[in-house]
Protein backbone atom coordinates (compact mmCIF):
# COMPACT_ATOMS: atom_id res chain seq x y z
CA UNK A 1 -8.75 -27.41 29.68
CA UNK A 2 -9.79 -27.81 25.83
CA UNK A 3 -6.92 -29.45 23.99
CA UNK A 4 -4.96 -27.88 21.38
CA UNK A 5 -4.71 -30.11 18.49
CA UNK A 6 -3.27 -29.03 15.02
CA UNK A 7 -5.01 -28.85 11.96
CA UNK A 8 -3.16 -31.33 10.22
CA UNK A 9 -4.50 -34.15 12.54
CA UNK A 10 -7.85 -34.40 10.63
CA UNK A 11 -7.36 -35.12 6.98
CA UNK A 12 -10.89 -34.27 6.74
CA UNK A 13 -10.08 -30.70 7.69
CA UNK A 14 -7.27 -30.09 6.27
CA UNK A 15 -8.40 -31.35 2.33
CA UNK A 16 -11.39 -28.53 2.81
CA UNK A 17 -9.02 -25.82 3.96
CA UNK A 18 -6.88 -26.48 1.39
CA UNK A 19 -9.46 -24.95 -1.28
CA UNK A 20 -9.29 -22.00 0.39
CA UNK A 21 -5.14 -22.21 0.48
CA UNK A 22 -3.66 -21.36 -3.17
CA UNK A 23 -6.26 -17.55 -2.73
CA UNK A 24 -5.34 -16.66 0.83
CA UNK A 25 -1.71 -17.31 0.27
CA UNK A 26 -1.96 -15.21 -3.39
CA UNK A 27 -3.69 -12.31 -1.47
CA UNK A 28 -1.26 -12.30 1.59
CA UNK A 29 1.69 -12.36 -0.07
CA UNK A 30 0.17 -9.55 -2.39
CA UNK A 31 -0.09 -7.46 0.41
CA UNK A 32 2.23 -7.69 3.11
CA UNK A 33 4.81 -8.21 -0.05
CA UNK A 34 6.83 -11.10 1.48
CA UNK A 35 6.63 -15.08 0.92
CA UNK A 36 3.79 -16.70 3.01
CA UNK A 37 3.21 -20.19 4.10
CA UNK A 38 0.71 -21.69 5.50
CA UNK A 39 1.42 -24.70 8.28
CA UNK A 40 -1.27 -27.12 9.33
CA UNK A 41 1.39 -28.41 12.47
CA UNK A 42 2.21 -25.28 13.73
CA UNK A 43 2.64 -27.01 17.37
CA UNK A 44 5.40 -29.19 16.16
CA UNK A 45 6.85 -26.84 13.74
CA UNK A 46 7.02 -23.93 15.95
CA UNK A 47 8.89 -25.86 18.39
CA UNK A 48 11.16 -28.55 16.37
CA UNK A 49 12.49 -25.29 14.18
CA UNK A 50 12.13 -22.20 16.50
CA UNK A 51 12.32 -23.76 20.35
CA UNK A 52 8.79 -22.28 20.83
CA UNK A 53 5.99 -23.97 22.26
CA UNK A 54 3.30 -21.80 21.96
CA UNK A 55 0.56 -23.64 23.50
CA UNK A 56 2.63 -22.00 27.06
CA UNK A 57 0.83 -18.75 25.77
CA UNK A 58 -1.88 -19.46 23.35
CA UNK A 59 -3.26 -16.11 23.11
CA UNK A 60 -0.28 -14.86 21.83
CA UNK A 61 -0.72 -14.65 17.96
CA UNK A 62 2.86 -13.13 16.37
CA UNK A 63 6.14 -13.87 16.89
CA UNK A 64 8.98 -11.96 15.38
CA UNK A 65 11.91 -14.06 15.00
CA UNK A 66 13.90 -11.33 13.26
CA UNK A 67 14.00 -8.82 10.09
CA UNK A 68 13.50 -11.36 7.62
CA UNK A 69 10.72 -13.99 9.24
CA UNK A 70 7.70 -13.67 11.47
CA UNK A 71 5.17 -16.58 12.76
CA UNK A 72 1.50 -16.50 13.15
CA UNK A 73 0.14 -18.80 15.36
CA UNK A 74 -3.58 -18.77 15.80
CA UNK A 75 -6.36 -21.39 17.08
CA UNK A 76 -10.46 -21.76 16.04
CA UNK A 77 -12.95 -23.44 18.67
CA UNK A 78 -14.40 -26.92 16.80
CA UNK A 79 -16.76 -29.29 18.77
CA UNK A 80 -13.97 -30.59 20.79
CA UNK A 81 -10.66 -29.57 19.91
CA UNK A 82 -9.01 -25.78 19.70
CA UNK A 83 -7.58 -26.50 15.82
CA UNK A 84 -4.23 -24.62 15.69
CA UNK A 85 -2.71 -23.32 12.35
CA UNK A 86 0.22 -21.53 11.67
CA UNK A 87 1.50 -18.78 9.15
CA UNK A 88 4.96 -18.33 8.30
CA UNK A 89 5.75 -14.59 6.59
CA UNK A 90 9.79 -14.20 4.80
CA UNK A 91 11.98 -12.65 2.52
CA UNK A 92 10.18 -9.06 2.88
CA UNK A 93 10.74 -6.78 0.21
CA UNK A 94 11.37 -4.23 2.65
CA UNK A 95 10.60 -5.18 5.82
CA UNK A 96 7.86 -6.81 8.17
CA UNK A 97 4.79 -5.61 8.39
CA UNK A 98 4.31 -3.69 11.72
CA UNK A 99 3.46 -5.85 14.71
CA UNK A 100 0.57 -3.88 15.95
CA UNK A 101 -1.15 -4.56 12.16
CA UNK A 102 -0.06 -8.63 12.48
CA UNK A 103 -1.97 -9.03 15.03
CA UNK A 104 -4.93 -7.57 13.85
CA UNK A 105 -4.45 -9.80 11.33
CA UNK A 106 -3.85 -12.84 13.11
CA UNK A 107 -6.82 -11.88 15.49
CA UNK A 108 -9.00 -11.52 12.47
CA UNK A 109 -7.66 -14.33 10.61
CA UNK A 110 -9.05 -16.70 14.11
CA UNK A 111 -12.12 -15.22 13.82
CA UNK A 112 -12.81 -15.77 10.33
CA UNK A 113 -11.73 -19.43 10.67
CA UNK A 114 -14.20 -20.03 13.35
CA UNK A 115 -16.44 -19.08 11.13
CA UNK A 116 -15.60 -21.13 8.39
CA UNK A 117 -15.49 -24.45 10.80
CA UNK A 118 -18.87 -23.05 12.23
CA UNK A 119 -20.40 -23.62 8.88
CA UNK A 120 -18.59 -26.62 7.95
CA UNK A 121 -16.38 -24.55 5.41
CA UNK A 122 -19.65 -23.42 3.47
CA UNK A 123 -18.15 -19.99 2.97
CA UNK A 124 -17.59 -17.09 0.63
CA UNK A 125 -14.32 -18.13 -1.65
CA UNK A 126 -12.94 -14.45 -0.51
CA UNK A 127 -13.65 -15.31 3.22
CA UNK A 128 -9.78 -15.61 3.51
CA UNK A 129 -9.44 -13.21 0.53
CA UNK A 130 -10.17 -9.71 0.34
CA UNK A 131 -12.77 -9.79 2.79
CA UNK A 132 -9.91 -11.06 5.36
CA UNK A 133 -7.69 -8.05 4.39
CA UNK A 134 -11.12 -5.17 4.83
CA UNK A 135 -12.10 -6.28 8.07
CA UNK A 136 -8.01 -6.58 9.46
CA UNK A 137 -7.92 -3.19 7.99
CA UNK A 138 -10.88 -2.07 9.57
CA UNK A 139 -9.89 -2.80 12.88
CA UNK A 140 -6.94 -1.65 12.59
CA UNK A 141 -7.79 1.48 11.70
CA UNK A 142 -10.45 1.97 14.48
CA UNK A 143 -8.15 0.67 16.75
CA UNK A 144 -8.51 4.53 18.67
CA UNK A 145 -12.44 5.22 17.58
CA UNK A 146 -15.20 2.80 17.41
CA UNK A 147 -14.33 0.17 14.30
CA UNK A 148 -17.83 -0.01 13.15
CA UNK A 149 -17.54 3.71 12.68
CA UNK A 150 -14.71 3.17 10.23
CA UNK A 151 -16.34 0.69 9.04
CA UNK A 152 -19.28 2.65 7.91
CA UNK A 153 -16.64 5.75 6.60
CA UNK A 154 -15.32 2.70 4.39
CA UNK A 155 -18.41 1.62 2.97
CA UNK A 156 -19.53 4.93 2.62
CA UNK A 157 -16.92 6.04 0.79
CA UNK A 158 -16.74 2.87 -1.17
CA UNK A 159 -19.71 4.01 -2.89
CA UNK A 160 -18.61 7.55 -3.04
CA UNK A 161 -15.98 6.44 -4.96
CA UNK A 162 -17.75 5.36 -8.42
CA UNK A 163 -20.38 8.25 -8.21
CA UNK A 164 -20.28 11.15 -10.85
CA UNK A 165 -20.88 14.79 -10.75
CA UNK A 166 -22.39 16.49 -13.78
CA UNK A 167 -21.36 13.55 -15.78
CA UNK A 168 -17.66 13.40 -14.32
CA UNK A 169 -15.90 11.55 -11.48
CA UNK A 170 -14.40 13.65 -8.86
CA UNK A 171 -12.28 12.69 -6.17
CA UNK A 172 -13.31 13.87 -2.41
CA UNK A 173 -11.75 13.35 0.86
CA UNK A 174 -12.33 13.55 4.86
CA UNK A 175 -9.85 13.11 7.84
CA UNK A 176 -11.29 11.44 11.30
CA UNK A 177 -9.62 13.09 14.32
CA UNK A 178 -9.71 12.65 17.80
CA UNK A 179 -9.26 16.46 18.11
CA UNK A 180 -10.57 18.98 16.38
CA UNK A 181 -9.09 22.01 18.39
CA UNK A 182 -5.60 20.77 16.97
CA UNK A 183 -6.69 21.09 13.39
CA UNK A 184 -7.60 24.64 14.45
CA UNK A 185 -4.78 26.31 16.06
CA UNK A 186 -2.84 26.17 12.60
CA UNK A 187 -0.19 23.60 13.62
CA UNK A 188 -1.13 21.20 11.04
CA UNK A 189 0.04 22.51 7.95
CA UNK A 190 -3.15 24.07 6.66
CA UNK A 191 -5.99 26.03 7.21
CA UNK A 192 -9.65 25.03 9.05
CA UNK A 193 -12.71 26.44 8.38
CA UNK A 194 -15.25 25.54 9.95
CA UNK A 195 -19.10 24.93 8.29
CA UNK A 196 -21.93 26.44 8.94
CA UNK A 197 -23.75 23.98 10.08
CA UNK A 198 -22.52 20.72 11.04
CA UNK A 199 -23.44 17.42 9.23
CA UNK A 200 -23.51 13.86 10.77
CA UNK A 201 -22.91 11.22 8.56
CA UNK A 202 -25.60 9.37 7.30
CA UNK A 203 -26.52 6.47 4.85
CA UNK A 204 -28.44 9.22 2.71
CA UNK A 205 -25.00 11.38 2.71
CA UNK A 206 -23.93 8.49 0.05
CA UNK A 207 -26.33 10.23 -2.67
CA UNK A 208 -25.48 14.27 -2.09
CA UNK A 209 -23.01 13.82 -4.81
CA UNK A 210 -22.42 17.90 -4.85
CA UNK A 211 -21.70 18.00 -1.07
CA UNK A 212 -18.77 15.08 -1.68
CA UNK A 213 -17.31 16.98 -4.67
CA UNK A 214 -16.55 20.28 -2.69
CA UNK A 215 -13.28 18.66 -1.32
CA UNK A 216 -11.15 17.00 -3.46
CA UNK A 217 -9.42 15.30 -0.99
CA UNK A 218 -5.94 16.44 -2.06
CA UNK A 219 -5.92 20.02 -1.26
CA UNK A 220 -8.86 20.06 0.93
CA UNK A 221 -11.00 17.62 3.33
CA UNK A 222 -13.80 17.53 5.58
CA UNK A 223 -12.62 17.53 8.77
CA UNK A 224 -15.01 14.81 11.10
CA UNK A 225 -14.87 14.05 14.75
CA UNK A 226 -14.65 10.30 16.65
CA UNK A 227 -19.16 10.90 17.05
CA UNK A 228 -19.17 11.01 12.95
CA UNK A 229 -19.89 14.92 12.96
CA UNK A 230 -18.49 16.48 9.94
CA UNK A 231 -17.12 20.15 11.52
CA UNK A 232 -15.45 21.87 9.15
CA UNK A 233 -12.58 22.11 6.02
CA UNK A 234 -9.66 21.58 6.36
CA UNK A 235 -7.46 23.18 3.61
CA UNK A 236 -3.76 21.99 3.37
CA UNK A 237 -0.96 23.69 2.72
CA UNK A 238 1.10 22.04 -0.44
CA UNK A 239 4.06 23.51 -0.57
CA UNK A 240 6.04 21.10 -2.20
CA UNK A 241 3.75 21.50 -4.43
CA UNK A 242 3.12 17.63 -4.94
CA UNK A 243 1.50 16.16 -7.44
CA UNK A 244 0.42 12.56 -5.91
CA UNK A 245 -2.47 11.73 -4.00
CA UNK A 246 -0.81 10.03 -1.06
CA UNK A 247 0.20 10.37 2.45
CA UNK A 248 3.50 12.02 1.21
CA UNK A 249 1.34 15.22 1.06
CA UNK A 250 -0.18 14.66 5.06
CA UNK A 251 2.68 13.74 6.80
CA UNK A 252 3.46 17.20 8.43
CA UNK A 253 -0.97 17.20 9.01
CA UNK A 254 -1.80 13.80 10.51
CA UNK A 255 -0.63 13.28 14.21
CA UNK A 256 -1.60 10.59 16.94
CA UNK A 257 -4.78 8.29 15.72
CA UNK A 258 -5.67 10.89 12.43
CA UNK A 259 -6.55 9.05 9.73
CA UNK A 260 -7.60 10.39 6.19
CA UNK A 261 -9.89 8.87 3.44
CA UNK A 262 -9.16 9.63 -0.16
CA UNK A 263 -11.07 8.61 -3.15
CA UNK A 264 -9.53 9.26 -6.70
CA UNK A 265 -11.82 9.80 -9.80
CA UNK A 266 -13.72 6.71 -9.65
CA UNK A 267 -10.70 4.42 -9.26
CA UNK A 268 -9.54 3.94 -5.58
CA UNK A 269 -9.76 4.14 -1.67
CA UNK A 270 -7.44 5.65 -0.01
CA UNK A 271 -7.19 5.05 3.79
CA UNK A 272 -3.85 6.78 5.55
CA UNK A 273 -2.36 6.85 9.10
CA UNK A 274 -0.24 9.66 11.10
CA UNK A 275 2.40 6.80 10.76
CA UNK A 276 2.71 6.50 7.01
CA UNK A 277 1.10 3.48 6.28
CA UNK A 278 -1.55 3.56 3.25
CA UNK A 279 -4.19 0.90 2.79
CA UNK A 280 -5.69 1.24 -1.00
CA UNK A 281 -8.92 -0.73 -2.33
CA UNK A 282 -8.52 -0.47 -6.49
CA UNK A 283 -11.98 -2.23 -7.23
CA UNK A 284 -10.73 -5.71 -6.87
CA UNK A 285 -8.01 -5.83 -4.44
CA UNK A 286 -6.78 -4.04 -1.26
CA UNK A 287 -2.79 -2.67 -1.04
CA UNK A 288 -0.62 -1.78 1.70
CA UNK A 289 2.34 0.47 1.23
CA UNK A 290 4.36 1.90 4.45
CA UNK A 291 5.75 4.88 3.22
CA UNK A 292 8.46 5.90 6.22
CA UNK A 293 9.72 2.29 4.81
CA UNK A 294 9.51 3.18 1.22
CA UNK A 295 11.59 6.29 1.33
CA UNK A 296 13.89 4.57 3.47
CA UNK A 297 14.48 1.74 0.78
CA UNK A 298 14.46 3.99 -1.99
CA UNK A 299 17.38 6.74 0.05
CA UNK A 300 19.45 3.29 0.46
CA UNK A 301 18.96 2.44 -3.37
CA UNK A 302 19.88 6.16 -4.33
CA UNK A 303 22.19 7.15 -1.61
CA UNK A 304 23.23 10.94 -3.56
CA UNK A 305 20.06 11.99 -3.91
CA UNK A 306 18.92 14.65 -1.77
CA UNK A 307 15.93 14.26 0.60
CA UNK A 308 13.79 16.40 -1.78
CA UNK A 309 14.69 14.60 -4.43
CA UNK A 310 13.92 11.24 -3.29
CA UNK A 311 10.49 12.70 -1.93
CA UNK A 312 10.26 14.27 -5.66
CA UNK A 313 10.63 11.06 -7.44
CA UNK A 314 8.85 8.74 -5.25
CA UNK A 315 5.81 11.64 -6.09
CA UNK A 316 6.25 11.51 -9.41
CA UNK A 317 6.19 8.05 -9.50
CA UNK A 318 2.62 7.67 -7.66
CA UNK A 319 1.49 10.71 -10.15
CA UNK A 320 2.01 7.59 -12.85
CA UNK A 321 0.79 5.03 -10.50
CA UNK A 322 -2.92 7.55 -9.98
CA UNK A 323 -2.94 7.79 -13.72
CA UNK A 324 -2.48 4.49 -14.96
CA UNK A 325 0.35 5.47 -17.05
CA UNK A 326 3.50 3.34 -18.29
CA UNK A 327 6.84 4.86 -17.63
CA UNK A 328 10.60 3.59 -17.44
CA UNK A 329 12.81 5.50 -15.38
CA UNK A 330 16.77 4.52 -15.41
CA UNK A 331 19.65 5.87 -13.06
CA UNK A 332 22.63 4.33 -14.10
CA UNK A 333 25.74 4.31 -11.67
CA UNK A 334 28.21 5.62 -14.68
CA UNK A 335 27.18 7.83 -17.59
CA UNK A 336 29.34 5.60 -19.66
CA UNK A 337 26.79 2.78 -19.17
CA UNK A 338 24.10 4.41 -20.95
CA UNK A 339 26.14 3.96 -24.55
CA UNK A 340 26.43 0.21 -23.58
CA UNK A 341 22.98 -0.94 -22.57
CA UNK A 342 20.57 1.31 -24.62
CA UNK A 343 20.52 1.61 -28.65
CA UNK A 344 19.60 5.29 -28.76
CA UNK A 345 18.51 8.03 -26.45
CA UNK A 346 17.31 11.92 -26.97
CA UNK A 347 19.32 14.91 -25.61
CA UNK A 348 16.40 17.18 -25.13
CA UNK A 349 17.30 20.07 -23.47
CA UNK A 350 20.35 21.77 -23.42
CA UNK A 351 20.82 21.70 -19.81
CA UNK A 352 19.61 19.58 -17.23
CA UNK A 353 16.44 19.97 -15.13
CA UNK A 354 16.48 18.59 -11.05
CA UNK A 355 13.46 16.83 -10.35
CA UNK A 356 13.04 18.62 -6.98
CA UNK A 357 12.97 21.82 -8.64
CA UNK A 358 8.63 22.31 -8.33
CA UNK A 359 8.38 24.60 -11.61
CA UNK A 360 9.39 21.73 -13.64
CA UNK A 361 6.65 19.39 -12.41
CA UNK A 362 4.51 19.80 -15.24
CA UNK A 363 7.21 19.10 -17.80
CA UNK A 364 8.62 16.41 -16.25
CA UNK A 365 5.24 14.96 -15.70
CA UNK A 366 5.10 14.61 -19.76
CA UNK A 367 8.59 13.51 -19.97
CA UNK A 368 8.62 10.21 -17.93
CA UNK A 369 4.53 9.45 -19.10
CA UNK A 370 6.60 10.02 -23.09
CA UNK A 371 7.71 6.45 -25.36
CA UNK A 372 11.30 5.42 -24.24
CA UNK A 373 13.35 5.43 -20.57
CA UNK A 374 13.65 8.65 -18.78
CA UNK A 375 17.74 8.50 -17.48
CA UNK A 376 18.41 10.33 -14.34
CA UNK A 377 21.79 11.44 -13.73
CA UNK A 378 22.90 10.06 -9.75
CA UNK A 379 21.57 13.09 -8.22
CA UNK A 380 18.47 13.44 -9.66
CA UNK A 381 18.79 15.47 -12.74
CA UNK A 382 17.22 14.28 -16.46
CA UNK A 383 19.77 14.21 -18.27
CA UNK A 384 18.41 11.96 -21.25
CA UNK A 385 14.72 11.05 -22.69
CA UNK A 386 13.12 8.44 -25.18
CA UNK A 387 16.00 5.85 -24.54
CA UNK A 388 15.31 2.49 -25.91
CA UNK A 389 16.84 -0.59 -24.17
CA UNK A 390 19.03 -2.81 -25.98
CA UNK A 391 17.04 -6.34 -24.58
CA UNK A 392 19.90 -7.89 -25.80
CA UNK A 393 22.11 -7.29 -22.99
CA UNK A 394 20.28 -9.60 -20.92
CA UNK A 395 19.10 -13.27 -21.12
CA UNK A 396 15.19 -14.13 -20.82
CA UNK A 397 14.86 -16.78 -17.64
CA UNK A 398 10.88 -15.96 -17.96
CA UNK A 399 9.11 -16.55 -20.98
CA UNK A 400 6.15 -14.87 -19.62
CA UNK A 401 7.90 -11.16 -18.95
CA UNK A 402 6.51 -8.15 -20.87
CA UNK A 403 9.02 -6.05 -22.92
CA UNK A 404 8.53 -3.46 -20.64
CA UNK A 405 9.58 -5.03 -17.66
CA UNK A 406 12.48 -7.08 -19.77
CA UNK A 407 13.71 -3.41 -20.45
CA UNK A 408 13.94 -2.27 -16.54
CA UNK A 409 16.06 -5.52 -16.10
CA UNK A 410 18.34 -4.81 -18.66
CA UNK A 411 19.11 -1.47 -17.60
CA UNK A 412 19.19 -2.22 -13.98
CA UNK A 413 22.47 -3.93 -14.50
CA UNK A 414 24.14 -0.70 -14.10
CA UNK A 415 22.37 1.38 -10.83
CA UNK A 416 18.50 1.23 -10.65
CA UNK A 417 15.39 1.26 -12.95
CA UNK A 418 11.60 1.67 -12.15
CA UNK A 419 9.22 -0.12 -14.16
CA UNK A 420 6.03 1.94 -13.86
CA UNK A 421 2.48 -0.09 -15.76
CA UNK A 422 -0.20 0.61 -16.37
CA UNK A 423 -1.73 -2.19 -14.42
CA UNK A 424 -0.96 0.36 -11.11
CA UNK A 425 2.20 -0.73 -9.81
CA UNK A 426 6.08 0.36 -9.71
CA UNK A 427 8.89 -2.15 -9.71
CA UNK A 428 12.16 -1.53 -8.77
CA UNK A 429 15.68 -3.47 -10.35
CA UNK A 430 18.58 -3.52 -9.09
CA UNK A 431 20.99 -6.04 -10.80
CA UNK A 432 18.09 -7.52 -12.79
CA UNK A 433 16.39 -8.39 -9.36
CA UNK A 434 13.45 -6.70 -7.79
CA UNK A 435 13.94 -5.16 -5.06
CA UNK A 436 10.85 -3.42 -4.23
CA UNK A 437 6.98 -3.09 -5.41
CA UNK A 438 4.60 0.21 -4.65
């Protein structure tokens, strides 16, 4: 038997990895949204700190010590040695990423270092980057079809993604299922209809820019079977009327191993499972968001809103995200608060609208997108617009924070505040800490 010897043991190894280090553990951390760490003694660690001594069962890649910490331990074949490193994920926003999607990781993350040792480290600087992150996701996805045929959809749709139609970008959309009959039998919140003739997927399918913008991947998709044959539409019922592109709107249409592909105006990929998890490529980088553990985390953050509501703002909230818009939204804990940590606000309406009331949408859409903080009474009702933050309330630790997110902080000493930029990402306070990141 081969011997396992950590990475550490070979200085010569270990200074060459280490270029590759500061952008694996940036992209990681980025995406699983926890601390990472990479170990180069992963035998000794493992089992000086954690009792385990993993070279007992050296194909086994994750261990999940608890809620808040999870161990990768993975090994790459050199000329005589199995090198073992180790990767230490913490402090979760939210929680762990699922186990079935570590692995893939982990079993990717091998791979791609016995690669890298293969060709004397001569790689691509996002080898362990974003390239690490497409093919985990990949696999993952085709975990129940053939992974080069999600592979292919990805590319494909890569491409897709930047084209125009008549001089505009469109979005467009499919879903991959295992059975078509199930799409058919009207159980899956929408309407099929199938084409007239049936159309396999194709490298040449990239260029029939009219065919892609028929669906636009919110309301309708083509519906395509595990041999890459395009049956059909499938039209889906919205009526929550939602306003997001995200797996909010599929959840009562993707069952088992579904998964649907979204592209949005010539910005981003979409990729969504029947379990709520949401991979998105935005040009440069790819995101994961879990969504059954998003609403969770927000419900817990905003325990008297209503189901509907939490589902409303969470939708509104990715509406912003989609459209690259800035927004502040406050709920403070008392209504007294507002006097003490904002200099002046705007009483717009007489009464106050619910957010999970659909007919508003459009309004409200305009409201929180508006200059100022949108304040949202405990329940989920606007109750005041245009408030401006007094910044003076709180004391700058970060010289490098924007006004914006100095704002969110400030209010989020009384209740909760979501930072929305127009970078594409929403930060929650709570107590002038973060909390969570969509």
């Amino acid at each position: 038997m081969e011997d396992f010897v950590d990475f550490g043991k070979f200085e010569s190894s270990i200074t060459i990895i280490k270029n590759h280090q500061s952008l694996f553990i940036d992209t990681v951390s980025n995406f699983f949204k926890c601390h990472v760490e990479l170990n180069y003694f992963p035998q000794e660690k493992f089992y000086s700190e954690y009792g385990l001594n993993v070279i007992d069962n050296p194909n086994r890649n994750v261990y999940i010590l608890n809620d808040e910490k999870a161990l990768i331990f993975i090994f790459a074949q050199a000329k005589k040695y199995k090198l073992t490193l180790g990767v230490i994920l913490e402090k979760p926003q939210i929680e762990l990423p699922p186990s079935k999607l570590l692995n893939q990781f982990a079993a990717t993350l091998s791979k791609r270092l016995e690669i890298a040792i293969r060709h004397h480290y001569k790689v691509d600087l996002q080898h362990f980057g974003k390239k690490l992150l497409y093919k985990s996701i990949y696999k993952f996805i085709g975990i129940n079809f053939i992974p080069d045929h999600i592979k292919f959809i990805i590319d494909l749709l890569l491409d897709v993604r930047t084209l125009t139609f008549e001089d505009r970008y469109f979005s467009t959309g499919l879903i991959i299922t295992k059975s078509i009959k199930n799409y058919t039998d009207g159980n899956r919140n929408g309407t099929y209809i199938a084409l007239s003739k049936k159309e396999s997927f194709s490298h040449s399918k990239v260029d029939d820019r009219r065919f892609w913008s028929l669906v636009d991947g919110h309301t309708c998709y083509y519906l395509v079977d595990s041999t890459l044959t395009i049956q059909g539409i499938f039209f889906l019922n919205n009526d929550k009327k939602l306003i997001s592109v995200s797996s909010l709107s599929l959840k009562n249409t993707l069952k088992g191993s579904d998964v649907a592909f979204q592209t949005d105006l010539g910005k981003e990929l979409n990729i969504t499972n029947a379990q709520g998890m949401e991979f998105t490529f935005n040009g440069s980088h790819w995101n994961f968001k879990h969504f059954t553990k998003i609403i969770n985390c927000v419900t817990s953050l905003l325990p008297n809103f209503d189901d509907l509501s939490i589902e409303r703002l969470i939708d509104f909230v990715l509406a912003m995200i989609r459209e690259r818009n800035s927004s502040l939204i406050w709920i403070p804990l008392r209504l007294d608060d507002i006097e003490i940590f904002t200099l002046s606000s705007v009483d717009f309406l007489s009464s106050p609208i619910q957010i999970n009331r659909t007919h508003f949408s459009g309004h409200i859409k305009r409201i929180l997108s508006s200059d100022g903080a949108t304040i949202l009474s405990d329940n989920g009702r606007i109750i005041k617009i245009g408030a401006v933050a007094d910044l003076s309330k709180i004391t700058l630790k970060d010289g490098r924070t924007g006004t914006g997110s100095m704002a969110a902080k400030v209010l989020s000493q009384s209740g909760i505040s979501i930072k929305i930029s127009q970078d594409g990402f929403a930060k929650f306070y709570k107590m002038g800490n973060l909390v969570l990141t969509i």
